[in-house]
Protein backbone atom coordinates (compact mmCIF):
# COMPACT_ATOMS: atom_id res chain seq x y z
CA UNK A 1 80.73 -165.28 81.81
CA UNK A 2 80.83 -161.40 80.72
CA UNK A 3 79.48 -160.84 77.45
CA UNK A 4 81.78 -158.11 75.36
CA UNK A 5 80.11 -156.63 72.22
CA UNK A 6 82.58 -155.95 70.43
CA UNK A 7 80.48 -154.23 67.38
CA UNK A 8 80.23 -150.26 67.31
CA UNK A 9 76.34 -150.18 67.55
CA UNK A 10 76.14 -147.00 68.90
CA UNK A 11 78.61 -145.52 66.37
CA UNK A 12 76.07 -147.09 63.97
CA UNK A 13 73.08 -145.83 65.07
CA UNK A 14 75.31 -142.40 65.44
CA UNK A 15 76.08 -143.02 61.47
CA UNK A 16 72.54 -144.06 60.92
CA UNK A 17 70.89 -140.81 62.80
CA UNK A 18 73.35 -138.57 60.68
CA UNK A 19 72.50 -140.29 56.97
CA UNK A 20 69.00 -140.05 58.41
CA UNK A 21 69.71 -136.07 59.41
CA UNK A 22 71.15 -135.53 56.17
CA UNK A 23 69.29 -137.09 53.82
CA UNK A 24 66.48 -135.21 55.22
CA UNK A 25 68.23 -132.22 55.11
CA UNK A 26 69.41 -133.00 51.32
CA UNK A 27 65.47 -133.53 50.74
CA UNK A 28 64.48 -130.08 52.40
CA UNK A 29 67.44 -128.50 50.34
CA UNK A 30 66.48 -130.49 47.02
CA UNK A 31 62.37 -128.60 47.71
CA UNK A 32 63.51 -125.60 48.39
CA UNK A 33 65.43 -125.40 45.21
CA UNK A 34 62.34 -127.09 43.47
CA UNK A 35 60.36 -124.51 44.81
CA UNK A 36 62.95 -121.57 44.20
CA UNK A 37 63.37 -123.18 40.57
CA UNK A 38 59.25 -123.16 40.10
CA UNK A 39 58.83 -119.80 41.47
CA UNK A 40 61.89 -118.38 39.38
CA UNK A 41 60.31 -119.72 36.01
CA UNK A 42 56.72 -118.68 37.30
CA UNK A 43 58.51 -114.58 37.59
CA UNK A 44 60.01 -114.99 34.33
CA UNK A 45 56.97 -115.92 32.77
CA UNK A 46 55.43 -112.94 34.51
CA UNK A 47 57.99 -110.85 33.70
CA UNK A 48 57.90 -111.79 29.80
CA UNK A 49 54.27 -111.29 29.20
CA UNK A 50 53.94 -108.04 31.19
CA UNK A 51 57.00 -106.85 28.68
CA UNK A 52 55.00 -108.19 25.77
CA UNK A 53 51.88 -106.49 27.17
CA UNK A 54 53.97 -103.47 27.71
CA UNK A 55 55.33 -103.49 23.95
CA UNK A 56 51.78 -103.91 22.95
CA UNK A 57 50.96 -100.67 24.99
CA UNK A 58 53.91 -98.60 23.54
CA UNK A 59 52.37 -99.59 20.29
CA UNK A 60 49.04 -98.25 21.11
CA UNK A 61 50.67 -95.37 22.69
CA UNK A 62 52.62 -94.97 18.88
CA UNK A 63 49.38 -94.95 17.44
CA UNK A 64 48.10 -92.02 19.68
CA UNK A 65 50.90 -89.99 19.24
CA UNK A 66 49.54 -87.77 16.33
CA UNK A 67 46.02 -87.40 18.08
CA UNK A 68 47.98 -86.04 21.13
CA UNK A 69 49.88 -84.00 19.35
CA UNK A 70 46.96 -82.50 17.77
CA UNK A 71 45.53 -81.92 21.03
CA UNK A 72 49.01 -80.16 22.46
CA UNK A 73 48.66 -78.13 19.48
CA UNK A 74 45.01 -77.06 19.61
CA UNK A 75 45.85 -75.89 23.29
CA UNK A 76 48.22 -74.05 21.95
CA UNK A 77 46.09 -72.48 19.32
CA UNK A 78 43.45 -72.10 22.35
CA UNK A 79 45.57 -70.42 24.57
CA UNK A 80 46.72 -67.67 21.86
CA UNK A 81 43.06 -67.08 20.87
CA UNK A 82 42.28 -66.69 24.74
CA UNK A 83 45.16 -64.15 24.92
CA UNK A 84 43.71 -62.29 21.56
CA UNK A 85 40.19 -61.86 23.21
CA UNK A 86 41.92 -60.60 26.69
CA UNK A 87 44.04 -57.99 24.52
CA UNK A 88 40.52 -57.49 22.51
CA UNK A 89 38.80 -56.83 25.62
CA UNK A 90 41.02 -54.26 27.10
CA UNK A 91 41.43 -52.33 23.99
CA UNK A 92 37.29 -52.19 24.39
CA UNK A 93 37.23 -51.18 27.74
CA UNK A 94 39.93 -48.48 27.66
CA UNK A 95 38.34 -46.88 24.24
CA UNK A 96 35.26 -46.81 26.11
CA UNK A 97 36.79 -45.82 29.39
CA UNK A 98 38.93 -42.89 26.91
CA UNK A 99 35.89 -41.45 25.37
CA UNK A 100 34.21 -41.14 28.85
CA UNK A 101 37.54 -39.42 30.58
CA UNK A 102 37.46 -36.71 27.34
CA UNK A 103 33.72 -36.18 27.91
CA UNK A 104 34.17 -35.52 31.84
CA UNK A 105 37.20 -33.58 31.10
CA UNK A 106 35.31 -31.18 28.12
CA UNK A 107 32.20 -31.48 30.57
CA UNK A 108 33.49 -29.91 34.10
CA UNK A 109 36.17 -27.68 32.19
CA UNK A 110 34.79 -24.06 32.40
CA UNK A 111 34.86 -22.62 28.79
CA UNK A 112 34.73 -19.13 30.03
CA UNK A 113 37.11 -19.41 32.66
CA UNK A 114 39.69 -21.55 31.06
CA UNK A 115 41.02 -23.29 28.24
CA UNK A 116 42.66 -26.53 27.76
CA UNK A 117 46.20 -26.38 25.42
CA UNK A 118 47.21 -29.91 25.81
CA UNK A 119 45.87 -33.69 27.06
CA UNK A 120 47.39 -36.81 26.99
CA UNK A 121 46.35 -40.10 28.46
CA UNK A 122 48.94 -43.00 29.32
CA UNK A 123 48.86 -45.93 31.44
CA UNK A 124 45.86 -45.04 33.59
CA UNK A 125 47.34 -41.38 33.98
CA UNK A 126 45.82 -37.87 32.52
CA UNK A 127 47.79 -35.25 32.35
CA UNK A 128 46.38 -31.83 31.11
CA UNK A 129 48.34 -28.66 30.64
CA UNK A 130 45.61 -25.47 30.24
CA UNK A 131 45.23 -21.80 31.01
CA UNK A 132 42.86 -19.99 33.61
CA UNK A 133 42.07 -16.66 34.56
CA UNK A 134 43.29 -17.21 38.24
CA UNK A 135 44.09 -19.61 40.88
CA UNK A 136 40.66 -20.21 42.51
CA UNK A 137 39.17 -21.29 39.01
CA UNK A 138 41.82 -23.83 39.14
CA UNK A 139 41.31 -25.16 42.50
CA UNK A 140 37.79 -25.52 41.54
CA UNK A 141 37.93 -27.32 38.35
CA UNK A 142 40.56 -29.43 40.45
CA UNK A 143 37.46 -30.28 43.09
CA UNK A 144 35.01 -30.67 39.73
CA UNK A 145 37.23 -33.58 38.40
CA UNK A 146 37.80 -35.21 41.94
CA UNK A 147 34.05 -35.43 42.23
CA UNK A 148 34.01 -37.50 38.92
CA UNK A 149 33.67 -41.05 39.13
CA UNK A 150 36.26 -41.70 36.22
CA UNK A 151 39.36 -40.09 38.24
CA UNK A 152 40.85 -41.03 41.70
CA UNK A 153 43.51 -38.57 42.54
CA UNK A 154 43.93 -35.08 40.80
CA UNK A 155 47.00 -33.44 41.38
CA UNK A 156 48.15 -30.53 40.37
CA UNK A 157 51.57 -30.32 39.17
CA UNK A 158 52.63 -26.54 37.80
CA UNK A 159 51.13 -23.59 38.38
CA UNK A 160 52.80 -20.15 36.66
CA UNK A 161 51.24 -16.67 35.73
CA UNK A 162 51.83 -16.22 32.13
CA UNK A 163 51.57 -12.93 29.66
CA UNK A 164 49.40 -13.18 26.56
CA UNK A 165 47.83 -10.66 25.03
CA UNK A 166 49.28 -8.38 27.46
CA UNK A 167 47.02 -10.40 30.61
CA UNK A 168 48.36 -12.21 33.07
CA UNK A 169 46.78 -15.34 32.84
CA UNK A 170 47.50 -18.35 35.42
CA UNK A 171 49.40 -21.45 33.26
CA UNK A 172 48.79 -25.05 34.85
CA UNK A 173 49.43 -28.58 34.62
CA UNK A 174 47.69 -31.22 36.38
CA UNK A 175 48.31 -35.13 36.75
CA UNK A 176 44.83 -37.49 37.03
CA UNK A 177 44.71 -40.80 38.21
CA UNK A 178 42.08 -42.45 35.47
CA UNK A 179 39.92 -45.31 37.25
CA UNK A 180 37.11 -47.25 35.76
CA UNK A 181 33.52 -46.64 37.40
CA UNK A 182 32.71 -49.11 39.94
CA UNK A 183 29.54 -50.61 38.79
């Protein structure tokens, strides 16, 4: 006799492996979120101290405030002082460097040879207007104040023969470049 099973086993396992499949999927779905859920509220809790910790700093930072701007405004101050003393300084150092040009200039100038009418010192630049018996004494008061440590270039920038007191006398004008020694 032929045996016919006539119940759907293997549909049932089939039905079987698939509620297996998915509730084992549903578990590994139902962890995840678990573990997306647990990791979520561990951020937030992060998240919420580190913005109490960073109110607690902008506090602080409130609290500084008046020190630092103290300090900005000490630099300040500092800064305008340092700017004084540089200004200070200069003025020193030219007045001395001034006084030392006028006494090389009054120095090398021969008084029986020529005479000085007019000097005036700008901006690292002499310029002397004068009167000389001839041209030679002018080339060689010219060499006198190149030799002189406290001018780099002497040029001469006029030269005219002049009447007074019925002589004719050699008018000049000459252009210095003023340089501090080198010590």
């Amino acid at each position: 006799m032929i045996r016919i099973n006539l119940l759907p086993i293997r549909q049932m396992k089939k039905r079987a492996q698939i509620k297996a499949e998915l509730t084992g999927f549903s578990a590994v779905f139902v962890l995840v979120l678990l573990f997306l859920a647990v990791g979520w509220l561990v951020l937030t809790g992060k998240i919420a101290n580190l913005q109490d910790e960073l109110v607690v700093l902008e506090q602080k930072k409130q609290s500084y405030q008046p020190i630092l701007n103290q300090i900005a405004q000490l630099k300040k101050e500092k800064e305008a002082v340092e700017v004084k003393l540089d200004s200070i300084k200069k003025l020193q150092s030219g007045s001395q460097i001034t006084v030392r040009v006028l006494d090389e200039v009054a120095s090398r100038t021969p008084t029986t040879r020529m005479w000085i009418t007019s000097l005036q010192q700008s901006a690292g630049r002499l310029q002397l207007q004068g009167i000389a018996l001839d041209n030679e004494t002018i080339a060689q008061y010219m060499q006198q104040l190149e030799a002189s440590e406290y001018f780099e270039k002497t040029e001469l920038t006029s030269s005219a023969q002049t009447d007074i007191a019925k002589q004719k006398l050699k008018s000049f004008s000459l252009t210095l470049t003023v340089a501090a020694p080198k010590i």
